[in-house]
Protein backbone atom coordinates (compact mmCIF):
# COMPACT_ATOMS: atom_id res chain seq x y z
CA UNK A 1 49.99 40.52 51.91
CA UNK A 2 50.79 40.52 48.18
CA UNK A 3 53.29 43.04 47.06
CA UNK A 4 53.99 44.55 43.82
CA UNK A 5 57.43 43.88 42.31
CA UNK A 6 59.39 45.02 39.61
CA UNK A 7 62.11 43.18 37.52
CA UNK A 8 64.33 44.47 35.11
CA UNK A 9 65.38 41.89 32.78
CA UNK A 10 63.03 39.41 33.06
CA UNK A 11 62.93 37.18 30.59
CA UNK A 12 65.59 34.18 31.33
CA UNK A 13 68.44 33.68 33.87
CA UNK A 14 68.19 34.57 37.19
CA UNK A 15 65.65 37.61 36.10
CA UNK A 16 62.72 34.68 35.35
CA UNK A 17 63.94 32.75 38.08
CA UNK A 18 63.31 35.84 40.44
CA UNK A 19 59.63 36.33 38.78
CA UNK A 20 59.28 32.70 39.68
CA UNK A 21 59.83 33.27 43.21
CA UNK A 22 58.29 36.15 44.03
CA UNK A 23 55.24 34.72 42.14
CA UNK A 24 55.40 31.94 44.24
CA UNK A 25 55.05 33.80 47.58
CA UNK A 26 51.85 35.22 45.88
CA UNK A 27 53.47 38.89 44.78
CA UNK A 28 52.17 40.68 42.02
CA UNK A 29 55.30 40.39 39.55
CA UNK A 30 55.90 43.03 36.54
CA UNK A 31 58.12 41.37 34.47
CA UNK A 32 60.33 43.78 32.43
CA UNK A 33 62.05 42.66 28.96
CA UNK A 34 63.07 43.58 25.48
CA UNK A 35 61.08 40.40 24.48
CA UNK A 36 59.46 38.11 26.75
CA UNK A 37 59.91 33.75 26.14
CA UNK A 38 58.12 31.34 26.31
CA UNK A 39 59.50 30.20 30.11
CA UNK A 40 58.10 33.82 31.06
CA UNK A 41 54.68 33.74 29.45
CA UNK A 42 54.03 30.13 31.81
CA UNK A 43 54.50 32.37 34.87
CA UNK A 44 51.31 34.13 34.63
CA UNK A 45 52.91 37.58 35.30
CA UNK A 46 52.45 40.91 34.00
CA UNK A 47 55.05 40.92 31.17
CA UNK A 48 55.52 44.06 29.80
CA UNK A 49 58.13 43.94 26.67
CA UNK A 50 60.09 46.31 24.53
CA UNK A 51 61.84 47.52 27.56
CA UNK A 52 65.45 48.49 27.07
CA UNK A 53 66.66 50.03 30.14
CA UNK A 54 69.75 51.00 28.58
CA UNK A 55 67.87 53.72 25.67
CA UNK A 56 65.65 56.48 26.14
CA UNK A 57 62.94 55.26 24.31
CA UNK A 58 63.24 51.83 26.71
CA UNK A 59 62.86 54.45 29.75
CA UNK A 60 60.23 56.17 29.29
CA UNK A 61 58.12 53.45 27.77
CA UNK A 62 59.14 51.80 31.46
CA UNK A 63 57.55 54.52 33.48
CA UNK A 64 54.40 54.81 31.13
CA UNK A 65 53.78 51.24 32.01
CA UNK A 66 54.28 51.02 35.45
CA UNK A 67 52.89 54.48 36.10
CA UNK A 68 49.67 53.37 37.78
CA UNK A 69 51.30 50.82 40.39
CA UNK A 70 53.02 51.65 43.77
CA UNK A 71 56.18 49.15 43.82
CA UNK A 72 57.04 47.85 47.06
CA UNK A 73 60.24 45.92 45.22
CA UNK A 74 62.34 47.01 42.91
CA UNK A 75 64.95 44.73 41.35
CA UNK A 76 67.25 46.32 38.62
CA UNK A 77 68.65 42.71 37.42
CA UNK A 78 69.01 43.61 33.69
CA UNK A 79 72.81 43.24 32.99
CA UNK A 80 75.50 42.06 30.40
CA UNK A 81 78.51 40.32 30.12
CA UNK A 82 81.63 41.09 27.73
CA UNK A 83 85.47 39.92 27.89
CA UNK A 84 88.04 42.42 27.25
CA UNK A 85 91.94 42.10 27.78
CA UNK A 86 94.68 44.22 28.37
CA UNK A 87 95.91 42.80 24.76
CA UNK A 88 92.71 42.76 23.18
CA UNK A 89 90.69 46.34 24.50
CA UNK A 90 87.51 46.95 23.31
CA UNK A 91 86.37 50.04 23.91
CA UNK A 92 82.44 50.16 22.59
CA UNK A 93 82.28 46.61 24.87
CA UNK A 94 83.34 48.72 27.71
CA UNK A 95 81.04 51.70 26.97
CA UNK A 96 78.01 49.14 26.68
CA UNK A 97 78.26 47.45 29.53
CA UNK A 98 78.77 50.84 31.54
CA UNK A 99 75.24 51.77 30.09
CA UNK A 100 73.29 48.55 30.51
CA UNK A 101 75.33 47.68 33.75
CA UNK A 102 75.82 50.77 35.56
CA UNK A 103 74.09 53.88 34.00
CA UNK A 104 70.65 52.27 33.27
CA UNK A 105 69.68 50.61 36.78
CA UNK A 106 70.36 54.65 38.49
CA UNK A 107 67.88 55.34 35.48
CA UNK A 108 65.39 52.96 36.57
CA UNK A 109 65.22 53.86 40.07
CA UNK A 110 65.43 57.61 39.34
CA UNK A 111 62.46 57.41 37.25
CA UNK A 112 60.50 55.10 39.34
CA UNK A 113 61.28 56.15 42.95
CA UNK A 114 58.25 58.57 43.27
CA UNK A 115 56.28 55.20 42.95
CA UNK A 116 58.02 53.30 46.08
CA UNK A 117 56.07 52.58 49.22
CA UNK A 118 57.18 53.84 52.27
CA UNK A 119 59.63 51.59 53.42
CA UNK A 120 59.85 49.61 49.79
CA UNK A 121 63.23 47.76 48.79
CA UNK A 122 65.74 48.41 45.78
CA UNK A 123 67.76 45.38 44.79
CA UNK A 124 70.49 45.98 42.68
CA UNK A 125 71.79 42.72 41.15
CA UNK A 126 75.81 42.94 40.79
CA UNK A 127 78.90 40.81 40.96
CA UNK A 128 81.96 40.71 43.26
CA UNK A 129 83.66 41.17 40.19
CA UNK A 130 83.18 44.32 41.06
CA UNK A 131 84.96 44.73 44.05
CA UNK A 132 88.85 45.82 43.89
CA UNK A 133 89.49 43.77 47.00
CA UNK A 134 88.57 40.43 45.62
CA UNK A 135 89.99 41.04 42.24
CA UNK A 136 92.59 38.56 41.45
CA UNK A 137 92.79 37.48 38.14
CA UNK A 138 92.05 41.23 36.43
CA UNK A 139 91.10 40.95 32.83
CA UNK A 140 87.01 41.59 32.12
CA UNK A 141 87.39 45.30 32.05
CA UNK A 142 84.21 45.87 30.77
CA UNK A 143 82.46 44.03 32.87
CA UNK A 144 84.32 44.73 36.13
CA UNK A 145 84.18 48.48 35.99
CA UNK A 146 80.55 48.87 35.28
CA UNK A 147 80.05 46.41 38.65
CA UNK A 148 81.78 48.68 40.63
CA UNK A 149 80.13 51.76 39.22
CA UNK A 150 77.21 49.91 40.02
CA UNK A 151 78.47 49.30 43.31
CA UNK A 152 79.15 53.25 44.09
CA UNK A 153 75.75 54.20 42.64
CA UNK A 154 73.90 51.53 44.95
CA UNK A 155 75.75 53.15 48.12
CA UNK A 156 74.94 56.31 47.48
CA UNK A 157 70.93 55.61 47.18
CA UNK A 158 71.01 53.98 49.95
CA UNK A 159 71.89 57.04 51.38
CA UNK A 160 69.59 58.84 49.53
CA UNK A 161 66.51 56.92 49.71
CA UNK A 162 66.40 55.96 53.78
CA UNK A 163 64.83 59.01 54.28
CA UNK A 164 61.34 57.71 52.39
CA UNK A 165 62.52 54.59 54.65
CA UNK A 166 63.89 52.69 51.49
CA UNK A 167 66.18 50.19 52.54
CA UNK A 168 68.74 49.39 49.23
CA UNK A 169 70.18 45.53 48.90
CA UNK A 170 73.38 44.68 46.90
CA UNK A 171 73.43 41.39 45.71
CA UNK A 172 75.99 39.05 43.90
CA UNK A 173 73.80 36.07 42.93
CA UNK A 174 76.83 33.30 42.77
CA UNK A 175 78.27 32.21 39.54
CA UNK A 176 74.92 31.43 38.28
CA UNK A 177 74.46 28.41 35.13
CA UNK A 178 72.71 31.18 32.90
CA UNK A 179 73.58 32.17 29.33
CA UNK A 180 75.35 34.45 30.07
CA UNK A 181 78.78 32.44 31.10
CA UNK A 182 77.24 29.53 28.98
CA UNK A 183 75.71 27.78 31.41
CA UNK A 184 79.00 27.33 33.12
CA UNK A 185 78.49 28.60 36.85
CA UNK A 186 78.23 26.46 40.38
CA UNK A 187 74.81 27.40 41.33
CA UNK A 188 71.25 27.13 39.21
CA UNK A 189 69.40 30.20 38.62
CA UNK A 190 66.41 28.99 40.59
CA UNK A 191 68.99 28.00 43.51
CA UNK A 192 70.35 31.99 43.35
CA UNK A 193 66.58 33.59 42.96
CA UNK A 194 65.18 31.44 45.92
CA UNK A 195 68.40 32.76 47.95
CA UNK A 196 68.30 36.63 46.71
CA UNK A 197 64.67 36.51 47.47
CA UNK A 198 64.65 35.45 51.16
CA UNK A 199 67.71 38.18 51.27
CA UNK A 200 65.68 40.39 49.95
CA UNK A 201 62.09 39.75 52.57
CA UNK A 202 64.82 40.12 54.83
CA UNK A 203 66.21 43.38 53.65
CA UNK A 204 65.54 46.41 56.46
CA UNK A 205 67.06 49.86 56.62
CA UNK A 206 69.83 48.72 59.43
CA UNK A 207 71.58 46.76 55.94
CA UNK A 208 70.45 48.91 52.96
CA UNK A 209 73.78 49.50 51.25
CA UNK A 210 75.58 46.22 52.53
CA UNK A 211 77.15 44.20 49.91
CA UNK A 212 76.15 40.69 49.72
CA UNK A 213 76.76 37.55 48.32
CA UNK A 214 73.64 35.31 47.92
CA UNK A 215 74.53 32.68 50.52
CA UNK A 216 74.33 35.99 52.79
CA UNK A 217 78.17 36.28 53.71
CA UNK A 218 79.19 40.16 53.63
CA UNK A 219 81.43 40.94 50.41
CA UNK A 220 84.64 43.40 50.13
CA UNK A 221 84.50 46.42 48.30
């Protein structure tokens, strides 16, 4: 049976690679964006641009988009990535990645969760960077911080949301080749998606609020 599925930043990385998959397995993908690419439009998906989860205006043109779909998978993927020091703080970097990293994915599923199926799926796209266990190198403040906001946020709609019988995954996806770390990771976006997808069929209410990493191993907090 095809399902509907939402991605938030869809547009390259492991955000297109995820469209790709779920496409794949015959889902009905709406593919969310600030502006699509040309990778995106070959997918034959429902792109739907302009969409910056991090602004007001990027909200609410969201939910007057998808407002006539039930989702049966939401996956708030949109994220960014900025190096601060303890020598060299930057406190706007900080602030921004709080809002795109953190703040704006508890937007996005507070605004859509009237719309998800009984027993639908929220996948919240991290980074064990975020966990204070497994930190040991510190630095990437920014970054780090809004992960493990993310983190707390993700626990606490899992919580939340298993009373509508919404299971909640959250996923590290590797150190991913993407842009973002210049194409610098161990593990191909397509490689990640395929893996966070079959985590994600897999996903059921006995492990909504378990941190994983994509190869499935359980992750600190």
């Amino acid at each position: 049976m095809s399902n509907n599925i939402v991605i938030t930043g869809a547009n390259r990385g492991i955000g297109l690679a995820l469209c790709a998959e779920f496409k794949a397995q015959g889902d009905r993908v709406f593919a969310l964006c600030r502006k699509s690419s040309a990778e995106l439009a070959a997918l034959d998906v429902n792109i739907i641009e302009n969409i910056d989860v991090a602004t007001d205006f990027g909200i609410r043109a969201m939910v007057s988009a998808l407002s006539h779909i039930d989702i049966d998978v939401l996956v708030c993927n949109a994220g960014i990535l900025r190096d601060e020091s303890l020598d060299a703080l930057d406190i706007s970097t900080i602030r921004a990645q709080f809002e795109v990293n953190a703040l704006a994915p508890l937007r996005v599923v507070e605004r859509l969760q009237k719309q998800l199926t009984l027993g639908a799926k929220v996948a919240l796209i991290t980074s064990r960077m975020g966990s204070i266990a497994d930190n040991t190198s510190g630095g990437r403040y920014g970054y780090r911080m809004s992960k493990a906001a993310l983190n707390a946020a993700a626990m606490s709609l899992s919580h939340d949301l298993a009373s509508r019988d919404v299971a909640v995954g959250i996923y590290h996806p590797g150190y991913v080749q993407t842009d973002m770390v210049n194409y610098g990771g161990d593990i191909s976006a397509n490689d990640s998606a395929n893996k966070l997808v079959q985590l994600i069929n897999q996903l059921t209410l006995a492990e909504s609020g378990v941190f994983k990493h994509s190869n499935g191993s359980i992750l600190p907090w």
